[in-house]
C-alpha atoms as a PDB file:
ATOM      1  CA  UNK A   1      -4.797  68.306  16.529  1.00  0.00           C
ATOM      2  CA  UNK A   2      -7.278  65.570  16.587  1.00  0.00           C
ATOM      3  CA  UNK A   3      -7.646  62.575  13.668  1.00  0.00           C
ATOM      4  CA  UNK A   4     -11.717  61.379  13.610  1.00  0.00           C
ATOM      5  CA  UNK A   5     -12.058  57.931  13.460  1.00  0.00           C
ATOM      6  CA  UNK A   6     -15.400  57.493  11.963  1.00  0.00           C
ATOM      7  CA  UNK A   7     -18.348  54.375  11.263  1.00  0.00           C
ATOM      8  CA  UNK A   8     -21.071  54.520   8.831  1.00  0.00           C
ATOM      9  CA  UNK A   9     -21.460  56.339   5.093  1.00  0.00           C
ATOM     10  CA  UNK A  10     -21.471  60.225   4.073  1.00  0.00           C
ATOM     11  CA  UNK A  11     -25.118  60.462   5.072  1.00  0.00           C
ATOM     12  CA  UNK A  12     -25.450  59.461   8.811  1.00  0.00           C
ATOM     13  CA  UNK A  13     -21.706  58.748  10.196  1.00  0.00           C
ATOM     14  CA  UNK A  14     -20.836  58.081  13.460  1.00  0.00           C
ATOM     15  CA  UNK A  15     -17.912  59.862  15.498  1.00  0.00           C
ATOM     16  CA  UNK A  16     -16.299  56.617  17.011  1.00  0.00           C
ATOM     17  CA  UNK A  17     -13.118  57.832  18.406  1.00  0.00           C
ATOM     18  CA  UNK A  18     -10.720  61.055  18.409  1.00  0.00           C
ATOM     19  CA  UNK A  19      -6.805  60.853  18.253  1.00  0.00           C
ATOM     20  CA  UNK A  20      -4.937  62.948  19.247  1.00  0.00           C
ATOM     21  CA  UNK A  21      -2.300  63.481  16.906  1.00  0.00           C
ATOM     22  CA  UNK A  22       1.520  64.874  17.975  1.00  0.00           C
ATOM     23  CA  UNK A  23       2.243  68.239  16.781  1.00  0.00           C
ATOM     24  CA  UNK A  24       6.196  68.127  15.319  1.00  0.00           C
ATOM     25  CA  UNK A  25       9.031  70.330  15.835  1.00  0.00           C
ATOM     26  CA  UNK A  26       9.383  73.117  13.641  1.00  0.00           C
ATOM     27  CA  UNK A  27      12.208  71.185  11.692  1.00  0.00           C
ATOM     28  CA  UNK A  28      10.231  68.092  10.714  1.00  0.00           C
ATOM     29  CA  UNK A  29       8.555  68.077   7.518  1.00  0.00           C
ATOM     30  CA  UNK A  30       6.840  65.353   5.707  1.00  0.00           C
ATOM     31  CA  UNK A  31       8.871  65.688   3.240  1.00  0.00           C
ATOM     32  CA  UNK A  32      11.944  64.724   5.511  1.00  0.00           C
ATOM     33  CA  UNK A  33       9.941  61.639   6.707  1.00  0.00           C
ATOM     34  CA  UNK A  34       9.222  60.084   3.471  1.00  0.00           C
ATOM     35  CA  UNK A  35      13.092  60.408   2.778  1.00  0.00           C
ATOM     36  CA  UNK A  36      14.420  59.457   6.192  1.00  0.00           C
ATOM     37  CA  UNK A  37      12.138  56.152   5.866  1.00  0.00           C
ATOM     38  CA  UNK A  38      11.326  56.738   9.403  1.00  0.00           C
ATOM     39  CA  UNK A  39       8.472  53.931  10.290  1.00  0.00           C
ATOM     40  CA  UNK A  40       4.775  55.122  11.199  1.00  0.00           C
ATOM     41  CA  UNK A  41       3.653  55.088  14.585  1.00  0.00           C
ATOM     42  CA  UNK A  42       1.104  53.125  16.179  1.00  0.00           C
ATOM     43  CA  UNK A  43      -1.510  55.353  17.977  1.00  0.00           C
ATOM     44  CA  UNK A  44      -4.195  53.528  19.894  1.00  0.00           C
ATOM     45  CA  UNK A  45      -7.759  53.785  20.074  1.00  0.00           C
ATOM     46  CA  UNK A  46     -11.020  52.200  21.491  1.00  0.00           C
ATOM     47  CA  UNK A  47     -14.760  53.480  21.389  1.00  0.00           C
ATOM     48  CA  UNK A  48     -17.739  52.462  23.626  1.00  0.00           C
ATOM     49  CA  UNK A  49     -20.218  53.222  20.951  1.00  0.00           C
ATOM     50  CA  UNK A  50     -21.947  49.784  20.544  1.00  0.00           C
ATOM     51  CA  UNK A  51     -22.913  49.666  16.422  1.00  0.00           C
ATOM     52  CA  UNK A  52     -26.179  47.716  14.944  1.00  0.00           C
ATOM     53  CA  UNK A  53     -24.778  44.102  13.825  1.00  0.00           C
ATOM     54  CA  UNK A  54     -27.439  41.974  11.438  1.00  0.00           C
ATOM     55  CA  UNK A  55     -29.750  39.911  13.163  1.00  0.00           C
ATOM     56  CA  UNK A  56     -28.525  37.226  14.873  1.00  0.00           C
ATOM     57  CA  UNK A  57     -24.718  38.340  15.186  1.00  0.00           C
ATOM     58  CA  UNK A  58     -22.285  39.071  17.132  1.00  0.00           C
ATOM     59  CA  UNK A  59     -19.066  41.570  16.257  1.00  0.00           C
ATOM     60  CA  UNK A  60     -16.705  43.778  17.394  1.00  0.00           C
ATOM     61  CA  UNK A  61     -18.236  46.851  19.280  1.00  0.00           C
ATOM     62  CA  UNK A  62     -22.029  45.287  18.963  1.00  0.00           C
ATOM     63  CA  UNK A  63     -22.411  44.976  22.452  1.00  0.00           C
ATOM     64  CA  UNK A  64     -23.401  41.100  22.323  1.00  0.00           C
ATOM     65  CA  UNK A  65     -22.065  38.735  24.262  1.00  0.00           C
ATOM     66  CA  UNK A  66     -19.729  35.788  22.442  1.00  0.00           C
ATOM     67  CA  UNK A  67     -17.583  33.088  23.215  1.00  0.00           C
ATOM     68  CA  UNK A  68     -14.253  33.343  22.170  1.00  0.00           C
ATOM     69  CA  UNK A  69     -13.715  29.815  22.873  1.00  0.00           C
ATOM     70  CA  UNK A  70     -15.317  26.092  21.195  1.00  0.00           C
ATOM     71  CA  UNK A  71     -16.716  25.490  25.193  1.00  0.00           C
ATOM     72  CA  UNK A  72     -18.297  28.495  25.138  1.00  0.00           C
ATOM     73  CA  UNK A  73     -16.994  29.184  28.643  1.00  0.00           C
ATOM     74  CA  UNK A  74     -15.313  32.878  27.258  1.00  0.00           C
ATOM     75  CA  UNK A  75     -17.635  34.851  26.987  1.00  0.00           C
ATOM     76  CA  UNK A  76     -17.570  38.739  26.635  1.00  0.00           C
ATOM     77  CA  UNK A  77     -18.295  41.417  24.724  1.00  0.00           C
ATOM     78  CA  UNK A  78     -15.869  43.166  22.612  1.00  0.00           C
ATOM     79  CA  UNK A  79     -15.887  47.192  22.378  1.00  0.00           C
ATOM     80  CA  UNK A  80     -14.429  48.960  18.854  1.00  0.00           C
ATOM     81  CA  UNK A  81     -10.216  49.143  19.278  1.00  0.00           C
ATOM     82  CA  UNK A  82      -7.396  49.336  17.006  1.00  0.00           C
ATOM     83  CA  UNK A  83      -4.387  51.713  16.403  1.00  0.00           C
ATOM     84  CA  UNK A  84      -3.932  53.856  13.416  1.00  0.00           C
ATOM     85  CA  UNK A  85      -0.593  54.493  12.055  1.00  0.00           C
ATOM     86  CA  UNK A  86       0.561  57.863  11.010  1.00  0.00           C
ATOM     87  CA  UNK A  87       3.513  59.914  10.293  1.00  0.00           C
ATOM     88  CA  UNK A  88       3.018  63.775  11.445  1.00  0.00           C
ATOM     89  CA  UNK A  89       4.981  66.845   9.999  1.00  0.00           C
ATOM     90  CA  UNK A  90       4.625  70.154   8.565  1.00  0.00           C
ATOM     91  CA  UNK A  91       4.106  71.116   4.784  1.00  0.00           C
ATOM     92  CA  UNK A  92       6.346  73.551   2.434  1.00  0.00           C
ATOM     93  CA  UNK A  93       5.283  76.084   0.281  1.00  0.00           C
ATOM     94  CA  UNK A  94       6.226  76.136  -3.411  1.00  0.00           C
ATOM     95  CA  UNK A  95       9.352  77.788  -2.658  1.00  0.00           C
ATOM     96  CA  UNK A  96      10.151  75.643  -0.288  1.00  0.00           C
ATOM     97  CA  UNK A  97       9.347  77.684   3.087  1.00  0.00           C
ATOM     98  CA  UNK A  98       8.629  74.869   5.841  1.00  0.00           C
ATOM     99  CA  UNK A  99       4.765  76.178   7.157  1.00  0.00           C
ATOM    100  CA  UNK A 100       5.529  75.761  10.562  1.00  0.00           C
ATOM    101  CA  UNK A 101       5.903  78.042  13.676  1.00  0.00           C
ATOM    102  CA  UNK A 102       9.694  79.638  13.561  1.00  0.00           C
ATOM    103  CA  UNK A 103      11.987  77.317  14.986  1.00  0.00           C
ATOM    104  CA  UNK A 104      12.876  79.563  18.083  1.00  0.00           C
ATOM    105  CA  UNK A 105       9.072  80.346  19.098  1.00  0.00           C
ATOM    106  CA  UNK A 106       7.644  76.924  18.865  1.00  0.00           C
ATOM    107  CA  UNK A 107       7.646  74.170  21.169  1.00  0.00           C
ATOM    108  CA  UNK A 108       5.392  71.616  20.684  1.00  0.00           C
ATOM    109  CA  UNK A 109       3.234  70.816  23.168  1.00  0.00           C
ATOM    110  CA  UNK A 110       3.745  67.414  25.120  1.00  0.00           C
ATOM    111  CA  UNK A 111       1.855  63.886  23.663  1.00  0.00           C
ATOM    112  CA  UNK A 112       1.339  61.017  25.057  1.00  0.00           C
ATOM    113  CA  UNK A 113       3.147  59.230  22.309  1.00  0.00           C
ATOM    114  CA  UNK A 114       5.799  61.792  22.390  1.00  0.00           C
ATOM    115  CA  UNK A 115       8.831  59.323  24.687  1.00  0.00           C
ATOM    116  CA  UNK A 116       7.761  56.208  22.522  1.00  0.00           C
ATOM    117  CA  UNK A 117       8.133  58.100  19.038  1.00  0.00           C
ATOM    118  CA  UNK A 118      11.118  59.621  20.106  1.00  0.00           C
ATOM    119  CA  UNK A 119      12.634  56.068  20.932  1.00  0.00           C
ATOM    120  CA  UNK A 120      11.909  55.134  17.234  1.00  0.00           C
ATOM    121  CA  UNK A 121      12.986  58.257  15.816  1.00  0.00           C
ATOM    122  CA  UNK A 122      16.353  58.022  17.640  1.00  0.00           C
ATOM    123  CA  UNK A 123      16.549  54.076  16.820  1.00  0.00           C
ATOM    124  CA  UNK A 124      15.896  54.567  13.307  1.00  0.00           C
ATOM    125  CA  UNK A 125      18.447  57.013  13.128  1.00  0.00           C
ATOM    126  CA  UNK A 126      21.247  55.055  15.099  1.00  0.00           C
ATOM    127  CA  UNK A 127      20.414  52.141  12.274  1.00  0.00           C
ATOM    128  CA  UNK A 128      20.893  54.607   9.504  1.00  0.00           C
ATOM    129  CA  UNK A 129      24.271  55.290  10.817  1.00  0.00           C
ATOM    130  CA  UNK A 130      25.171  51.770  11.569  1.00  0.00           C
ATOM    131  CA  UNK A 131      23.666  50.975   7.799  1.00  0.00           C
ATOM    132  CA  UNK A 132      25.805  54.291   6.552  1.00  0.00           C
ATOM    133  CA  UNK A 133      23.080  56.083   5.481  1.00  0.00           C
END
């Protein structure tokens, strides 16, 4: 599952980056998230598509050269990055039915992300318990 990270208006915008975003276990639901205050995670993301700046400027992902510093001796040019925070699970029907794969069939695949999230999930639990929650 992929999260578009796009520039520009509805007429003409431009596909900067894709994220991929970490399918859950069958078990997690959004629902569970909001309640269990678990924190967002940070996914990362950087484009090399080099956007129009106005006359005479320099910005992030223009593709001009700037100096970072009052010398002028920095100079570079910066490409489009950032992180986008999110917090993935499945749905629930209005009866209640989690719409997910059944527990014993699915295995989500592996993420990138997947050993640092899991770090945070199990922290944030370990501070519910300390907190009694």
């Amino acid at each position: 599952m992929f999260l578009q990270i796009l520039e520009g208006g509805a007429l003409r915008p431009t596909l900067l980056a894709e994220v991929s975003l970490p399918l859950p276990e069958s078990s997690v639901t959004l629902e569970s998230l909001q309640s269990s205050s678990s924190p967002p995670f940070p996914l990362p993301f950087s484009s090399d598509h080099r956007s129009r700046p106005d006359a005479g400027s320099a910005a992030l992902g223009s593709g001009v050269d700037f100096s970072a510093s009052p010398d002028g001796s920095e100079v570079r040019s910066e490409l489009t990055r950032g992180r986008v925070f999110c917090r993935v699970g499945w749905g629930r029907t209005s009866d209640g039915v989690v719409l997910s794969p059944p527990q014993g069939q699915w295995r989500p695949p592996p993420h990138p992300m997947h050993h640092q999230m899991k770090q945070q999930q199990q922290q944030q639990q370990m501070k519910q318990g300390l907190m009694g929650g």
